[in-house]
Protein backbone atom coordinates (compact mmCIF):
# COMPACT_ATOMS: atom_id res chain seq x y z
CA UNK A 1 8.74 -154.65 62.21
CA UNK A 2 7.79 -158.36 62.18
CA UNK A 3 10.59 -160.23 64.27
CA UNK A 4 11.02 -164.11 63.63
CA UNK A 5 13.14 -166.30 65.36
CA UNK A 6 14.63 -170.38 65.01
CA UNK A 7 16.55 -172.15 67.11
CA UNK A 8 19.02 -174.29 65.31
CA UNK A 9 18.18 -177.65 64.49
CA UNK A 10 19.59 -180.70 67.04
CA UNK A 11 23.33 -180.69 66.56
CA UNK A 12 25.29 -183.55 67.23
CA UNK A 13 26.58 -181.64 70.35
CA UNK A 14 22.62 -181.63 71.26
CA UNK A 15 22.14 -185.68 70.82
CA UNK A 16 25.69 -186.87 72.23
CA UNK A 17 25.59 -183.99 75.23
CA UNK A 18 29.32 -183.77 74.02
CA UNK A 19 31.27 -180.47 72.71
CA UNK A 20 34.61 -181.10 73.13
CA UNK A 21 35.11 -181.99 69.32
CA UNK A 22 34.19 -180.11 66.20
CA UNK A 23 31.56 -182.31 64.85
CA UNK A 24 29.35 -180.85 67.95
CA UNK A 25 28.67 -178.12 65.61
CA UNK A 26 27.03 -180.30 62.63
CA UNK A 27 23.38 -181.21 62.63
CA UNK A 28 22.32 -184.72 63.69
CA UNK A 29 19.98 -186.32 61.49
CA UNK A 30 17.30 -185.75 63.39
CA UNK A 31 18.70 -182.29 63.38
CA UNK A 32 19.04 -182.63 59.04
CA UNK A 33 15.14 -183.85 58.90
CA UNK A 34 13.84 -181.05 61.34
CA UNK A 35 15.74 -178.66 59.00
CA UNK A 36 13.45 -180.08 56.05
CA UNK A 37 10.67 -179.74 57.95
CA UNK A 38 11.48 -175.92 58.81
CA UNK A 39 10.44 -175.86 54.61
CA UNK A 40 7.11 -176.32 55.46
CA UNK A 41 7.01 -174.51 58.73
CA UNK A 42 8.26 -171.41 56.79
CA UNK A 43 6.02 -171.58 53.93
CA UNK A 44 3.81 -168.84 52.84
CA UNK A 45 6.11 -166.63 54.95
CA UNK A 46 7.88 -163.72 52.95
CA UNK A 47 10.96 -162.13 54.91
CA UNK A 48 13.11 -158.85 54.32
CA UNK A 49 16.14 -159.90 55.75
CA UNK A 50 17.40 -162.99 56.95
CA UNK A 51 20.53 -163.04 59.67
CA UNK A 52 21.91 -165.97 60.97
CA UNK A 53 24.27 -167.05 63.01
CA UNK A 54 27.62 -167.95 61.46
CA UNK A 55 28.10 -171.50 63.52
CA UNK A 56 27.70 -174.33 61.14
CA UNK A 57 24.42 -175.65 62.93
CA UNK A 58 22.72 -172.77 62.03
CA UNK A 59 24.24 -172.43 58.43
CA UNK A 60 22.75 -175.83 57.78
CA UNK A 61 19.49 -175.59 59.85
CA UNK A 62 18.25 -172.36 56.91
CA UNK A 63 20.17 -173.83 54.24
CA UNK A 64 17.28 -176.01 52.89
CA UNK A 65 14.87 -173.29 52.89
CA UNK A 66 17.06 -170.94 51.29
CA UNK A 67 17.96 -173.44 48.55
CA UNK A 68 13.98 -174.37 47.98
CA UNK A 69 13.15 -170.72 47.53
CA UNK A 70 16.63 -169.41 46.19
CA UNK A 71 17.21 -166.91 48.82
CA UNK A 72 19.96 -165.41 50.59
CA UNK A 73 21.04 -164.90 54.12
CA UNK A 74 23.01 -162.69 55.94
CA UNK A 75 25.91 -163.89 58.15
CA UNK A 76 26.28 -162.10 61.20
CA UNK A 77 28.97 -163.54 64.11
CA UNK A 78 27.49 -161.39 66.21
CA UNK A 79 24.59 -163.87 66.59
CA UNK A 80 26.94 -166.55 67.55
CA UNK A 81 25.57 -168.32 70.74
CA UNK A 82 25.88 -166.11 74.41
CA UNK A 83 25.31 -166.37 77.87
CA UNK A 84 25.39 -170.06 78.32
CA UNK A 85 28.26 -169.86 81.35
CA UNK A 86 27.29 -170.93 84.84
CA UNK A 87 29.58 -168.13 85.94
CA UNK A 88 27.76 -164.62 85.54
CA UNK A 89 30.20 -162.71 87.26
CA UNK A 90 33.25 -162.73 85.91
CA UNK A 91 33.97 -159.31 84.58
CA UNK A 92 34.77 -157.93 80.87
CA UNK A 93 38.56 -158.50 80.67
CA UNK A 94 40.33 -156.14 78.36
CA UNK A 95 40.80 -156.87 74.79
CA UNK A 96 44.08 -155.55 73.42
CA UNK A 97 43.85 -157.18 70.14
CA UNK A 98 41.32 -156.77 67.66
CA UNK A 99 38.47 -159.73 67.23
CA UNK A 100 39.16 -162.34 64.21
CA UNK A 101 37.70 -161.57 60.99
CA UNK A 102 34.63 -163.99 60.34
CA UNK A 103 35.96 -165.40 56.62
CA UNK A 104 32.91 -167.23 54.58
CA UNK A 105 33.37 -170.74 53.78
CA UNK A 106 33.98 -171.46 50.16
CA UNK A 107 31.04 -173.73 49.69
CA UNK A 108 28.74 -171.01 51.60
CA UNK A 109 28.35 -168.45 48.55
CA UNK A 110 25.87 -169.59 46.99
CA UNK A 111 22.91 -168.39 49.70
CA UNK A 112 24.50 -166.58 52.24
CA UNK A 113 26.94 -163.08 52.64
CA UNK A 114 28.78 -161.83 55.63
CA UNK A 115 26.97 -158.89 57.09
CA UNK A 116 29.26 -156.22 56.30
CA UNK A 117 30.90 -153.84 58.40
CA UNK A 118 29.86 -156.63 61.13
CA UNK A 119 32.65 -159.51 60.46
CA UNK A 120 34.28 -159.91 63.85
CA UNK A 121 34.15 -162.99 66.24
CA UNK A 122 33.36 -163.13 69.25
CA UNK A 123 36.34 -164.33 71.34
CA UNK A 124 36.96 -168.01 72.48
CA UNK A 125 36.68 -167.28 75.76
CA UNK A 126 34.00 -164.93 75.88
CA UNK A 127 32.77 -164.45 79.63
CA UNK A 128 29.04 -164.09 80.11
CA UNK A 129 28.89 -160.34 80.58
CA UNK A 130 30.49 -160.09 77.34
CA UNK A 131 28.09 -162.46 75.41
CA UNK A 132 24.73 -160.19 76.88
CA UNK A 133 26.80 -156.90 75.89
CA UNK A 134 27.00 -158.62 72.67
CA UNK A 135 22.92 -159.29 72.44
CA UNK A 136 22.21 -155.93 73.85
CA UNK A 137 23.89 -154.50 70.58
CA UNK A 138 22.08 -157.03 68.28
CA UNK A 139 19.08 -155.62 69.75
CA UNK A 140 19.91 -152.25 69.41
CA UNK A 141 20.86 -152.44 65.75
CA UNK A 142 17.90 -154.31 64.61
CA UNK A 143 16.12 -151.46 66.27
CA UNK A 144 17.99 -149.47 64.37
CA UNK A 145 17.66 -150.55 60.68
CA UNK A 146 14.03 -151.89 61.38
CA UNK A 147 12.33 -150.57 64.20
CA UNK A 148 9.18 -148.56 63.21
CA UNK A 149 9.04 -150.05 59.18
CA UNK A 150 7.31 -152.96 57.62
CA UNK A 151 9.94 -154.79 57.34
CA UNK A 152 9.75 -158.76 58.22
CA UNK A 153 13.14 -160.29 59.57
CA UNK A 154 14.32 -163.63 60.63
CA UNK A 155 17.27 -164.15 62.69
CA UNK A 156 18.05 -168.08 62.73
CA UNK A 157 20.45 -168.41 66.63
CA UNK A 158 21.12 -170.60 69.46
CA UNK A 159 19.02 -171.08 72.27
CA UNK A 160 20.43 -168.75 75.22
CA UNK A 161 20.99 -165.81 72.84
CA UNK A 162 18.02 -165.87 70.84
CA UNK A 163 16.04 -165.55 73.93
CA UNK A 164 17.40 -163.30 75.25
CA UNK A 165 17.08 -161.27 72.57
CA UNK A 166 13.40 -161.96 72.42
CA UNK A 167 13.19 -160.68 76.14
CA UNK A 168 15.22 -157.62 74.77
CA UNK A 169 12.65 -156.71 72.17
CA UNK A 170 9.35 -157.26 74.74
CA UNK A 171 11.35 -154.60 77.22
CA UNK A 172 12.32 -157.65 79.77
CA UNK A 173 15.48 -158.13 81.47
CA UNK A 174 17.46 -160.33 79.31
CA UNK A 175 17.54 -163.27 82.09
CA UNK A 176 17.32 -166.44 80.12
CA UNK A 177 13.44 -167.02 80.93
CA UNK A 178 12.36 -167.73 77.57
CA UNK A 179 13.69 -171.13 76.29
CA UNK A 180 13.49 -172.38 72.64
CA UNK A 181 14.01 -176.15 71.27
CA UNK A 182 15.47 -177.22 68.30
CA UNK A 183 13.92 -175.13 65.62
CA UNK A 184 11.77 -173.69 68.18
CA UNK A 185 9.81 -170.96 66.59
CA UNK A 186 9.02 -167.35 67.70
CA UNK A 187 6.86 -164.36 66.32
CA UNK A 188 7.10 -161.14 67.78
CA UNK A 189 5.34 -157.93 65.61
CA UNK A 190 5.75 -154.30 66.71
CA UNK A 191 2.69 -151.84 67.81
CA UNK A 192 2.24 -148.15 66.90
CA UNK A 193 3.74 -147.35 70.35
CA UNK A 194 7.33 -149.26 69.11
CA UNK A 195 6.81 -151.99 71.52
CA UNK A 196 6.37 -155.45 70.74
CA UNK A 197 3.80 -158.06 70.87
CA UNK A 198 4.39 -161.99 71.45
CA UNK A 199 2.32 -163.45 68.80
CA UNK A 200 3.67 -167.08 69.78
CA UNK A 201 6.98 -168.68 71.06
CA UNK A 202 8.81 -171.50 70.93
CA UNK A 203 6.53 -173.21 68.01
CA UNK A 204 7.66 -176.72 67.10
């Protein structure tokens, strides 16, 4: 396997440092032109499967490149940003009801599905234990459907997931040592032995 992965591109949550309204989760214009730019970045690049996360920011960060090469994308909440809380200790609090059903946005058809079997949200208030459980199992099933095969994937995240799940896939503790930047960029490619190299991270 031949594991790619972008950071979203600035949001407006990003420029302002403010999150507390729903336009945090739209690109900035910087964050629209460095989403061009990914175009070029990207070129020449030819990828099995594409995942990304299902917040808007990262829905619009791909959706130039998929719309330049007419490809399609894979939804998957479970990518949805994780581990960002000061508070590390709070434990898993039981979940009585079932998670919301991610539903894809009617103007979203026309280059991306939902990853199915894997439509359900994360919960609003999501502790930090529960976001790394969450990237542990990303990790595990990417492992699982393309660990040991040729297959070249991109997964375009957030910043505290996505490296986390780098560390994940290089056998580190998933800590929050590797940091990406908007539309940061990060190779990883898998030896004969099933573990996996760093070709380069963070590439802007």
């Amino acid at each position: 396997m031949r594991f790619y992965f972008v950071r979203h591109g600035q949001s407006m949550g990003n420029m302002t440092n403010d999150y507390s309204t729903p336009a945090h989760d739209q690109l900035s214009p910087n964050g629209w032109q460095q989403a061009e730019h990914l175009i070029e970045r990207l070129a020449g690049l030819h990828f099995d499967c594409i995942y990304v996360s299902t917040a808007t920011r990262t829905m619009q960060t791909i959706t130039p490149f998929l719309q330049r090469h007419g490809l399609r994308a894979r939804l998957w909440p479970a990518l949805q940003e994780a581990c960002w809380q000061r508070d590390r200790t709070t434990p898993v609090p039981p979940r009585a009801a079932p998670p919301a059903q991610f539903e894809l946005p009617p103007d979203a058809g026309l280059h991306f599905d939902v990853l199915e079997g894997h439509q359900g949200m994360p919960p609003i208030d999501e502790t930090y234990q529960e976001g790394r459980a969450r990237v542990v199992q990303v990790y595990k099933h990417l492992l699982e459907w393309h660990s040991g095969r040729s297959d070249s994937i991109l997964v375009v995240g957030h910043e505290h997931a996505g490296g986390r799940l780098v560390e994940l896939l290089l056998g580190l503790e998933p800590d929050g040592r590797i940091p990406h930047s908007n539309t940061g960029f990060t190779c990883l490619v898998e030896q004969g032995d099933l573990t996996f190299h760093l070709k380069f991270a963070n590439r802007i």
